[in-house]
N, C-alpha and C. Protein backbone atom coordinates (compact mmCIF):
# COMPACT_ATOMS: atom_id res chain seq x y z
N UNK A 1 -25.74 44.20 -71.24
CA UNK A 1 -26.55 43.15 -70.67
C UNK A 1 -25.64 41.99 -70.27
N UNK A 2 -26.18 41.32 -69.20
CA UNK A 2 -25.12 40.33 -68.78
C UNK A 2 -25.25 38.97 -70.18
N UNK A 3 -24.36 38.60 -70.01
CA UNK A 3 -23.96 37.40 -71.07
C UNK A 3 -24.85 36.31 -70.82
N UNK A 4 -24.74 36.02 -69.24
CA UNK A 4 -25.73 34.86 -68.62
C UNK A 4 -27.00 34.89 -69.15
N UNK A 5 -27.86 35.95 -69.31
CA UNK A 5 -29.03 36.05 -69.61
C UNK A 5 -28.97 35.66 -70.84
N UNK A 6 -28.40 36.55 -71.41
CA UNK A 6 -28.65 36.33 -73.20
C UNK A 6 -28.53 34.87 -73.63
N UNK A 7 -27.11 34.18 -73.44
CA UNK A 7 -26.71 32.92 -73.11
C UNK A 7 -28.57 32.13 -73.00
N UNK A 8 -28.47 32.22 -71.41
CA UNK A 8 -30.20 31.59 -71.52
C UNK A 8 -31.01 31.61 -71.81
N UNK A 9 -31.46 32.94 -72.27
CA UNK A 9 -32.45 33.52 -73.24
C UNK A 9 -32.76 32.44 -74.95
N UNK A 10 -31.01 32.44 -74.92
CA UNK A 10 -30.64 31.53 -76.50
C UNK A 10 -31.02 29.99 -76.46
N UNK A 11 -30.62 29.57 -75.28
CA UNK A 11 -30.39 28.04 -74.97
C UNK A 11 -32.24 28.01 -74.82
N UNK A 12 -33.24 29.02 -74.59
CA UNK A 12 -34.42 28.62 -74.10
C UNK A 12 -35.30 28.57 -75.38
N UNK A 13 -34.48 29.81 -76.69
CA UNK A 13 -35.39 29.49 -77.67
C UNK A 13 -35.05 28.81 -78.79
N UNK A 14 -33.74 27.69 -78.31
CA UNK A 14 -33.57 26.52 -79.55
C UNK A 14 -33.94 25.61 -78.76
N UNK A 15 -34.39 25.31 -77.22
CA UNK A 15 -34.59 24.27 -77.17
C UNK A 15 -36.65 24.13 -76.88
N UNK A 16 -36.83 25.26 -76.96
CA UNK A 16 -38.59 25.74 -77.62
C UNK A 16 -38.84 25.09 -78.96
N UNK A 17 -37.62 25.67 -79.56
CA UNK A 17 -37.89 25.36 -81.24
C UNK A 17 -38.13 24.04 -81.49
N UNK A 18 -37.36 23.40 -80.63
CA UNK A 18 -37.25 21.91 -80.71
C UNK A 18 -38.66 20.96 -80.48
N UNK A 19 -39.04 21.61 -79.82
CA UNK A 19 -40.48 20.87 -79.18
C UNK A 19 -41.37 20.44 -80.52
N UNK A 20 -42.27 19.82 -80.77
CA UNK A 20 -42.92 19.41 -81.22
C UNK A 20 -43.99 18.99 -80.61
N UNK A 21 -45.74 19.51 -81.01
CA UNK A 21 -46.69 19.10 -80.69
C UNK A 21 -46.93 17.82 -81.37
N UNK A 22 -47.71 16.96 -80.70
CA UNK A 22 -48.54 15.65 -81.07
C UNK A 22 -49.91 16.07 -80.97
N UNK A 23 -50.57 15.35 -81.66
CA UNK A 23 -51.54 15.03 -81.43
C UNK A 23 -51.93 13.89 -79.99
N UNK A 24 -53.02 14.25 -79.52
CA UNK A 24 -53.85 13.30 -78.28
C UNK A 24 -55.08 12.47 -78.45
N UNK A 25 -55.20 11.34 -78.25
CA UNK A 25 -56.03 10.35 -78.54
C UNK A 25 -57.15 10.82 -76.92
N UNK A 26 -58.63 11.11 -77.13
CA UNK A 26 -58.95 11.08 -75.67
C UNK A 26 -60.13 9.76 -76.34
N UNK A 27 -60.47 9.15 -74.83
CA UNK A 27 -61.37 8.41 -74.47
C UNK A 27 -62.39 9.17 -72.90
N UNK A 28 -62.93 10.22 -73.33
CA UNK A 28 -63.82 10.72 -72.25
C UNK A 28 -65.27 10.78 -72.07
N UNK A 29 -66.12 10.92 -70.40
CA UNK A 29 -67.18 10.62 -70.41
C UNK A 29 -67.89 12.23 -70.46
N UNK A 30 -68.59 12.35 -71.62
CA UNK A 30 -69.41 14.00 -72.11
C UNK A 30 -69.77 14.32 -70.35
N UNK A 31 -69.72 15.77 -70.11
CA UNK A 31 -70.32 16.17 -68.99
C UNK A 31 -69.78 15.93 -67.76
N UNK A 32 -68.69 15.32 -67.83
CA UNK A 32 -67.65 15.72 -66.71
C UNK A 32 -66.21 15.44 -67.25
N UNK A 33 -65.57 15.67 -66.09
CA UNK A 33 -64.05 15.91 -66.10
C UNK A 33 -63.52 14.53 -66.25
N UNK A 34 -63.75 13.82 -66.67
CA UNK A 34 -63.43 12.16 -66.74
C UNK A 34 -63.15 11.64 -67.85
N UNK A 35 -61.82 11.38 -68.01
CA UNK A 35 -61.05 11.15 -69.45
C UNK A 35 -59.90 10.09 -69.01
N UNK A 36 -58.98 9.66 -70.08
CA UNK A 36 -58.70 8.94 -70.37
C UNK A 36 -57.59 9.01 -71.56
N UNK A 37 -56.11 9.61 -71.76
CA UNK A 37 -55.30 10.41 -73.11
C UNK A 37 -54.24 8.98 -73.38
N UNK A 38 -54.76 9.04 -74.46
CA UNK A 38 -53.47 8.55 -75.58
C UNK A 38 -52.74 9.28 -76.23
N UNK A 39 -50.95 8.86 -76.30
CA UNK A 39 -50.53 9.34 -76.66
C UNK A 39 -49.80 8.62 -77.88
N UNK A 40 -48.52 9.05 -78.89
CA UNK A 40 -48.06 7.72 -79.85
C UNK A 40 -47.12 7.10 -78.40
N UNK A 41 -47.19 6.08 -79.12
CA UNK A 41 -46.28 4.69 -78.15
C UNK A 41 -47.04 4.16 -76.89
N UNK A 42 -48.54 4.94 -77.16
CA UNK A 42 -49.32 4.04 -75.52
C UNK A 42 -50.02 3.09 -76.44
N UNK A 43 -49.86 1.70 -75.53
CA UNK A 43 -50.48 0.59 -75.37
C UNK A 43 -52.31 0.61 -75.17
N UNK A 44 -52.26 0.00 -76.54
CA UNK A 44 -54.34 0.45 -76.31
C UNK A 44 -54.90 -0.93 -77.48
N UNK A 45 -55.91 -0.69 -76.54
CA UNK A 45 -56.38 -2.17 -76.98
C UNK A 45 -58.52 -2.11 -77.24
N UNK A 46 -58.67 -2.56 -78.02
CA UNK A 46 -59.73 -1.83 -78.98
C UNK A 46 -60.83 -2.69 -79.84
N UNK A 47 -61.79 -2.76 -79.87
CA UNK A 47 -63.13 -3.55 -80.53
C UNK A 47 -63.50 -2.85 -81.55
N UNK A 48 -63.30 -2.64 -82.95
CA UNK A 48 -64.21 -2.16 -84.04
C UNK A 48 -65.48 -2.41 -84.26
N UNK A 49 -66.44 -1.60 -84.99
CA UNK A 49 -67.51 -1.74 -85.65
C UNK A 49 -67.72 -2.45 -86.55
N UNK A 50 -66.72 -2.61 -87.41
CA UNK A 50 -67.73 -3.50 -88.82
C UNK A 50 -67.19 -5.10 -88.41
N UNK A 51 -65.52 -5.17 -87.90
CA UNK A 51 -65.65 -6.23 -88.06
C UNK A 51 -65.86 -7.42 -86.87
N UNK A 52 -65.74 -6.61 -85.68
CA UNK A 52 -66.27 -6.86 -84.39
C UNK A 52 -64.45 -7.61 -84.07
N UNK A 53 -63.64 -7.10 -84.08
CA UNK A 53 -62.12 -8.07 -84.13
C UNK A 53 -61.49 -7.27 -82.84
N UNK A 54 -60.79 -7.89 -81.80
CA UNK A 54 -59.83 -6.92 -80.77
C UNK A 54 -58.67 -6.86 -81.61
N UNK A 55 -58.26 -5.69 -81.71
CA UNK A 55 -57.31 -4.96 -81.47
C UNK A 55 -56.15 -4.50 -80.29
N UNK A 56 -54.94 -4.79 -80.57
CA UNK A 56 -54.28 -4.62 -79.28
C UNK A 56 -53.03 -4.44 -80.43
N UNK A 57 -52.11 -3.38 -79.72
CA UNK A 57 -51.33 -2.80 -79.83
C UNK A 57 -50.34 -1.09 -79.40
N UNK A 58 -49.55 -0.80 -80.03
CA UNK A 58 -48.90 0.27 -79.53
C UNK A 58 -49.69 1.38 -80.56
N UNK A 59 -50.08 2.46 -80.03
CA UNK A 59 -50.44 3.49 -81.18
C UNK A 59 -49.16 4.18 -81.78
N UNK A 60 -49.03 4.16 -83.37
CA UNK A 60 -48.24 4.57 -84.07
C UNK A 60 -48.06 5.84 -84.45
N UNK A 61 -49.24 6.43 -84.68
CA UNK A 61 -49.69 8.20 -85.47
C UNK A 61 -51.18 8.03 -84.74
N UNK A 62 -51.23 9.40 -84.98
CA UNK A 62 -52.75 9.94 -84.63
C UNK A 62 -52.85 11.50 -85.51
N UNK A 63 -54.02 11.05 -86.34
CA UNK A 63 -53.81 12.16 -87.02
C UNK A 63 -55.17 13.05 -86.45
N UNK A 64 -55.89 13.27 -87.76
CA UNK A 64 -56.84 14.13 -86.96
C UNK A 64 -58.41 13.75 -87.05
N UNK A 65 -58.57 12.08 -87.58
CA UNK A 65 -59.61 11.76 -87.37
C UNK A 65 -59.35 10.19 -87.72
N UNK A 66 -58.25 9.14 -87.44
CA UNK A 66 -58.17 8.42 -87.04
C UNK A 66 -57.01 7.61 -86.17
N UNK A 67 -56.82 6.48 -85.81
CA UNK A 67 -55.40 6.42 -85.14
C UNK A 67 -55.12 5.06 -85.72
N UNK A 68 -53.53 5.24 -85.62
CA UNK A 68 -52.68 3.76 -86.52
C UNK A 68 -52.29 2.98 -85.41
N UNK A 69 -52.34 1.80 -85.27
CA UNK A 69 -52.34 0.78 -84.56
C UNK A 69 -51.20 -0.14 -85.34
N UNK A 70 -49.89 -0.28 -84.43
CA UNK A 70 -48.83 -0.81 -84.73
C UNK A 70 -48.17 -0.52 -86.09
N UNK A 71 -48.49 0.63 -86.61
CA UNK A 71 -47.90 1.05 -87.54
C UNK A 71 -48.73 -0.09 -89.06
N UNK A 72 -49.43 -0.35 -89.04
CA UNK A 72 -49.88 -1.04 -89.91
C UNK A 72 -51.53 -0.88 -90.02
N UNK A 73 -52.62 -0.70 -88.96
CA UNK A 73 -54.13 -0.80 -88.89
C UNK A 73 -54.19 0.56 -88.28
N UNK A 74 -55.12 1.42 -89.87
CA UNK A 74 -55.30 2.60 -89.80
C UNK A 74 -56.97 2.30 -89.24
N UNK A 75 -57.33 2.79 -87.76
CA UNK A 75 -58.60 3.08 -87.54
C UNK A 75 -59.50 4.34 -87.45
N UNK A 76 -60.68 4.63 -88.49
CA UNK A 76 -60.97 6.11 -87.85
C UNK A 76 -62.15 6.13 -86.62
N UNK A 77 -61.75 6.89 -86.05
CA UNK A 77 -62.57 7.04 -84.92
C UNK A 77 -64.19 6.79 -85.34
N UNK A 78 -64.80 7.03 -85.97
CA UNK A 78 -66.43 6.39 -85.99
C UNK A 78 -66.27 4.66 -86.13
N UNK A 79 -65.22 4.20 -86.11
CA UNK A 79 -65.36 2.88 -85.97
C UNK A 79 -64.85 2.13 -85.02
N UNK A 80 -64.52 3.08 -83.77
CA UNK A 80 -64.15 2.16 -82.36
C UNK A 80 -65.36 2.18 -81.99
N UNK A 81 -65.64 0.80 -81.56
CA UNK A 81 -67.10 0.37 -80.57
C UNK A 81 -66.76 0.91 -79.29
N UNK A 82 -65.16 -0.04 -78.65
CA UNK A 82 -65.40 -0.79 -77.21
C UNK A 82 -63.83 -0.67 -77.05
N UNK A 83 -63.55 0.27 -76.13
CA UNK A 83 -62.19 0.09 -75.64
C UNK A 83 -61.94 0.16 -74.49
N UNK A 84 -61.00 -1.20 -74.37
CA UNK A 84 -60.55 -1.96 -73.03
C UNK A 84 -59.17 -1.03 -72.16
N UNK A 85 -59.40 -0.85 -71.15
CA UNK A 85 -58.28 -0.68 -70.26
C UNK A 85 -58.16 -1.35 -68.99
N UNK A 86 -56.59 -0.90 -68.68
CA UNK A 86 -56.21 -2.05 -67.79
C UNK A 86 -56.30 -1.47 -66.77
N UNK A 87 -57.09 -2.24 -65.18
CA UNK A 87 -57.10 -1.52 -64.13
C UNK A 87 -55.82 -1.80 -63.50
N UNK A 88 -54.98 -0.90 -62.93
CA UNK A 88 -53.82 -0.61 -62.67
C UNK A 88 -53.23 -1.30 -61.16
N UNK A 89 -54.89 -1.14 -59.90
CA UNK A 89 -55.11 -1.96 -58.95
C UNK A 89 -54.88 -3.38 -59.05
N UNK A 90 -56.10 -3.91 -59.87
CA UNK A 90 -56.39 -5.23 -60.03
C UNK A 90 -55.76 -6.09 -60.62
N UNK A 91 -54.76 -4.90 -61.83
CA UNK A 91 -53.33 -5.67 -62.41
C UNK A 91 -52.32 -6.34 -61.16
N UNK A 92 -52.01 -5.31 -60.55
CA UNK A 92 -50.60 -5.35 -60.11
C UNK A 92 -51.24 -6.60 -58.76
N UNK A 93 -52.30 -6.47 -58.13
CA UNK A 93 -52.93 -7.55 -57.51
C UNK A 93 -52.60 -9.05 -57.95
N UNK A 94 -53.24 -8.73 -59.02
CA UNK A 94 -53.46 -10.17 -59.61
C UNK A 94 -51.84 -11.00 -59.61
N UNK A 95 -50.56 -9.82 -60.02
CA UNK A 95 -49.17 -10.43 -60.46
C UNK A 95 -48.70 -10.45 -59.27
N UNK A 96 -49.04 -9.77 -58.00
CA UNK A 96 -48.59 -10.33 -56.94
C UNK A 96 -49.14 -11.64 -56.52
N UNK A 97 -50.12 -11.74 -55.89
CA UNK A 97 -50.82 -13.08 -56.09
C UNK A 97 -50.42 -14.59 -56.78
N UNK A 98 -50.10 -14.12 -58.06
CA UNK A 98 -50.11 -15.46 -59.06
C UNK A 98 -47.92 -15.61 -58.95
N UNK A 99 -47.43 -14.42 -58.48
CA UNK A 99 -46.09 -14.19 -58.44
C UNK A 99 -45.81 -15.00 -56.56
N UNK A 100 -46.70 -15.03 -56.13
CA UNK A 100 -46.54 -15.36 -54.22
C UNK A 100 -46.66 -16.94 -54.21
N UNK A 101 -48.22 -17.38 -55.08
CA UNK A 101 -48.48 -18.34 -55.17
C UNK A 101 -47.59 -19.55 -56.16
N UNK A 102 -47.08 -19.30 -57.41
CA UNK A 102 -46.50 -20.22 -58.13
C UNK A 102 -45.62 -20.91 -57.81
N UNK A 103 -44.70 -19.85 -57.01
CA UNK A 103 -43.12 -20.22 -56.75
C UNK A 103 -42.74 -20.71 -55.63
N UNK A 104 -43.89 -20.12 -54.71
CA UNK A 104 -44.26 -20.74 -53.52
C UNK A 104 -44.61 -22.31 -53.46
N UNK A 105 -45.74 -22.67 -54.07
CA UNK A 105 -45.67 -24.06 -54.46
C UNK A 105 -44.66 -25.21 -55.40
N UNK A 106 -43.99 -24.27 -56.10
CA UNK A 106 -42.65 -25.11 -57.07
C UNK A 106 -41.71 -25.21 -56.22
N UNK A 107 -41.13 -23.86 -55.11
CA UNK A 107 -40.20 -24.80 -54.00
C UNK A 107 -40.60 -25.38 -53.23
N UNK A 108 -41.72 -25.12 -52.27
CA UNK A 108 -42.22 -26.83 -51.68
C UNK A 108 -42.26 -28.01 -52.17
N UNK A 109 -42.55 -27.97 -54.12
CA UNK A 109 -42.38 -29.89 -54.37
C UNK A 109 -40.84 -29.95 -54.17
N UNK A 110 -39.53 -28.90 -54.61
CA UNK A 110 -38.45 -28.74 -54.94
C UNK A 110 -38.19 -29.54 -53.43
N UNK A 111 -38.57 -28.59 -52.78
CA UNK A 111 -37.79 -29.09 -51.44
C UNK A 111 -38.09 -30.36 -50.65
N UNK A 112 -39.49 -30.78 -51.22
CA UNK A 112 -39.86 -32.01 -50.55
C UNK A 112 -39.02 -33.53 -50.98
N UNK A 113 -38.99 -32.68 -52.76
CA UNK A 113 -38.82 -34.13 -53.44
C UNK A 113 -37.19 -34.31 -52.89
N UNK A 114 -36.73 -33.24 -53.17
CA UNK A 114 -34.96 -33.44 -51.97
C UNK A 114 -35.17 -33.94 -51.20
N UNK A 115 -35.96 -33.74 -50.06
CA UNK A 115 -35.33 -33.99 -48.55
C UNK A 115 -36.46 -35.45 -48.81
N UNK A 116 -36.95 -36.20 -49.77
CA UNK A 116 -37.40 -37.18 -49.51
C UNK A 116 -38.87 -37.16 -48.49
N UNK A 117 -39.44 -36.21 -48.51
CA UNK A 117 -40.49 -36.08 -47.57
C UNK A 117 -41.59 -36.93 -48.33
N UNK A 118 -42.86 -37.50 -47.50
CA UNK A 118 -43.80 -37.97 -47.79
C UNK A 118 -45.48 -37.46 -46.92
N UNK A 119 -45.93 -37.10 -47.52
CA UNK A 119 -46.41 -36.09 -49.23
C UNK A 119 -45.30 -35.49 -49.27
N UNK A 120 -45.13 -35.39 -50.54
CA UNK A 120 -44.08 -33.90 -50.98
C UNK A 120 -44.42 -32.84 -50.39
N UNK A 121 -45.64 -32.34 -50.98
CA UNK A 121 -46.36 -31.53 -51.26
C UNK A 121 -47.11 -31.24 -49.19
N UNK A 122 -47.01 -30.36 -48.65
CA UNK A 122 -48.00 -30.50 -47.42
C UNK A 122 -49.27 -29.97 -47.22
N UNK A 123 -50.46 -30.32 -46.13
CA UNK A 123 -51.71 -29.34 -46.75
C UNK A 123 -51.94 -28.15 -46.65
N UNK A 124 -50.86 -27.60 -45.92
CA UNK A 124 -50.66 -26.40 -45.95
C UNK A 124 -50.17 -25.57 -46.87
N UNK A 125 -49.15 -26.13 -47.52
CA UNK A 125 -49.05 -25.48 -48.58
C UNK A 125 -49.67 -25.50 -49.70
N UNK A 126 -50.73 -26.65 -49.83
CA UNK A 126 -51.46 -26.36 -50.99
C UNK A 126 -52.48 -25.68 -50.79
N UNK A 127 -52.43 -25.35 -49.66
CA UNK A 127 -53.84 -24.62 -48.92
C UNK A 127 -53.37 -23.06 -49.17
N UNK A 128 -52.10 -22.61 -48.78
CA UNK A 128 -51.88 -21.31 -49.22
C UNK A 128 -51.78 -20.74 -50.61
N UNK A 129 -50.24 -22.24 -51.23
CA UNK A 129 -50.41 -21.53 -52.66
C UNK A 129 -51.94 -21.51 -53.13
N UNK A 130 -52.35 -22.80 -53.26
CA UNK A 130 -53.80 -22.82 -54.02
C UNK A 130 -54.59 -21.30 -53.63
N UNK A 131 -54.77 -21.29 -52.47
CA UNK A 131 -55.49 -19.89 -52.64
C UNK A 131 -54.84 -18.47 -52.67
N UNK A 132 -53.90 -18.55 -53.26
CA UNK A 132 -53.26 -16.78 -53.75
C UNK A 132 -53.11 -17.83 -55.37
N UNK A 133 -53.01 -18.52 -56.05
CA UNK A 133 -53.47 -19.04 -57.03
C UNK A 133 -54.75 -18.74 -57.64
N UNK A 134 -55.89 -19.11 -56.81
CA UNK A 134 -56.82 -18.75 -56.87
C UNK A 134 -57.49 -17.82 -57.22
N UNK A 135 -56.80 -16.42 -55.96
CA UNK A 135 -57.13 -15.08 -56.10
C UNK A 135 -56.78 -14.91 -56.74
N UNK A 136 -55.24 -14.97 -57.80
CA UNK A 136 -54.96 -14.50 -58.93
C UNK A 136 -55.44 -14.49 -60.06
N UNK A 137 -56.51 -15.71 -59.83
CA UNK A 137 -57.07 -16.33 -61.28
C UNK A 137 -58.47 -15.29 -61.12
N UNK A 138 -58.58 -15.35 -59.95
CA UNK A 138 -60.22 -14.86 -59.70
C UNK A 138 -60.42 -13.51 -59.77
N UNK A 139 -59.11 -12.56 -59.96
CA UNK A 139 -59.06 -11.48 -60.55
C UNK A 139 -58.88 -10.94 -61.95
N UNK A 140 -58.68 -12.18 -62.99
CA UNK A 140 -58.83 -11.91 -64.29
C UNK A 140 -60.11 -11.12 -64.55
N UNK A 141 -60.86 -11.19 -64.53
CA UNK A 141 -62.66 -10.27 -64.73
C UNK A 141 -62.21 -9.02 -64.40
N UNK A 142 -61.34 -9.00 -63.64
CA UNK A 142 -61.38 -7.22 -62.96
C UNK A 142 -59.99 -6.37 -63.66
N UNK A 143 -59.45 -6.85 -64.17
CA UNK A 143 -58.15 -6.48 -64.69
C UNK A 143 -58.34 -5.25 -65.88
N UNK A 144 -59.62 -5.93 -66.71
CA UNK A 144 -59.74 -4.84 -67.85
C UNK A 144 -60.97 -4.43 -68.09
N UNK A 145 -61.34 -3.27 -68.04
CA UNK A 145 -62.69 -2.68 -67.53
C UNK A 145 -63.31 -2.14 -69.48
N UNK A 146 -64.22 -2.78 -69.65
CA UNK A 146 -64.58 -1.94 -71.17
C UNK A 146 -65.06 -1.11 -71.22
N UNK A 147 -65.38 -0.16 -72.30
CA UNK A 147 -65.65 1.40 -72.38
C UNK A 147 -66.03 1.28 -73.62
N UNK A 148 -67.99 1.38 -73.51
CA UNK A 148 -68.51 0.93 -74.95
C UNK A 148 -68.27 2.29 -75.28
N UNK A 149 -67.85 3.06 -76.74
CA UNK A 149 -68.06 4.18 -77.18
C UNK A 149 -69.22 4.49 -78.01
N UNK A 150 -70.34 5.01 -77.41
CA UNK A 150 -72.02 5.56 -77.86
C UNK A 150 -71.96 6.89 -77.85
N UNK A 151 -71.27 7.54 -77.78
CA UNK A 151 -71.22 8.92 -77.55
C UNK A 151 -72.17 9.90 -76.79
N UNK A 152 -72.91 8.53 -76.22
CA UNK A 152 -73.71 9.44 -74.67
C UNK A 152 -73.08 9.08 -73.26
N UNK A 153 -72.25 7.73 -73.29
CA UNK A 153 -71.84 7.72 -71.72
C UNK A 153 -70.38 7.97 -71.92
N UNK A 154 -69.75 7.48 -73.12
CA UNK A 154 -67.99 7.34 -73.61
C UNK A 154 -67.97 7.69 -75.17
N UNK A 155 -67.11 8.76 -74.79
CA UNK A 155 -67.07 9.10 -76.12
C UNK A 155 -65.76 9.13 -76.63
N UNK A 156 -64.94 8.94 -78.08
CA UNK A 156 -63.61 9.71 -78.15
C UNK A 156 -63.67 10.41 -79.55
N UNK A 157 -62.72 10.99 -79.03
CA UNK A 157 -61.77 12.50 -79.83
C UNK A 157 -60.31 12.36 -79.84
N UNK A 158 -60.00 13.30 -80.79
CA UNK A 158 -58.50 13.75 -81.12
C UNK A 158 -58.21 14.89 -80.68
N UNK A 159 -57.46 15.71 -80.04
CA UNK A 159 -57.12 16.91 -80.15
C UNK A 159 -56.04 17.05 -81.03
N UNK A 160 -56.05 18.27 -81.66
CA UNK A 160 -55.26 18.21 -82.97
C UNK A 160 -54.26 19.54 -82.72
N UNK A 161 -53.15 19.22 -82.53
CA UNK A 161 -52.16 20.06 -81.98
C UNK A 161 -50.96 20.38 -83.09
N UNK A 162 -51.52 20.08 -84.60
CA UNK A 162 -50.40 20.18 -85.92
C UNK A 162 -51.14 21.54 -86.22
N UNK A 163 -49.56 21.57 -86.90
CA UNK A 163 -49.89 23.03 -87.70
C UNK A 163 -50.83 23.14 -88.68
């Protein structure tokens, strides 16, 4: 047999061996294909039942019927209410916006108050920054969409992928 093969054959089942399953955090809606996976080290952010408190953090473990939150707040799943995610659109919107508008208006006073201009400030430019200011602000509402969990419209689960 050629060497090459065997060779790869070897290299394919130590680096198989190596793998390790996790466990998966889902947030999905019953009755269709519409989900939502956590994994450890995703960013998730979360409303309990008893004590009504947000939660925000990195998930630490996920075992097989609750998940650890920053390595310290063990939650089990019958006690997430309401979990928040970030719309990915309305994010990156909003940081362009508030990123066009800020700096935009800090070098116009920069440059006015140099060159001695009177207004500093012109109405045009408060007319532009102010409104990508604006829009930036006016997209906070849309940034993070909640997901009450009732287990008729949003539900979650674990898939449990340990031995």
């Amino acid at each position: 047999m050629n060497p090459i093969k065997i060779l790869t054959v070897i290299l394919y089942f130590l680096v198989c061996t190596g793998i390790n399953c996790q466990n998966i955090f889902i947030l999905e809606k019953p009755g269709t294909i519409k989900y939502f996976k956590y994994t450890v080290n995703d960013r998730i952010k979360l409303k309990t039942i008893g004590e009504k408190t947000l939660i925000s953090g990195r998930i630490s473990k996920i075992s097989d019927s609750s998940i650890v939150v920053n390595s310290v707040l063990e939650i089990p799943l019958k006690d997430i209410d309401v979990i928040h995610r970030e719309q990915f659109g309305f994010s990156l919107l909003q940081k362009v916006f508030l990123s066009a508008g800020i700096p935009y208006l800090a070098i116009s006073m920069i440059n006015g108050a140099i060159n001695n201009d009177n207004p500093i400030v012109t109405e045009e430019t408060l007319i532009i920054s102010g409104s990508l200011i604006t829009a930036g602000a006016a997209l906070t509402p849309l940034v993070s969409r909640k997901f009450k969990i009732d287990n008729q419209k949003w539900r979650v689960k674990i898939l449990d992928f340990s031995d």
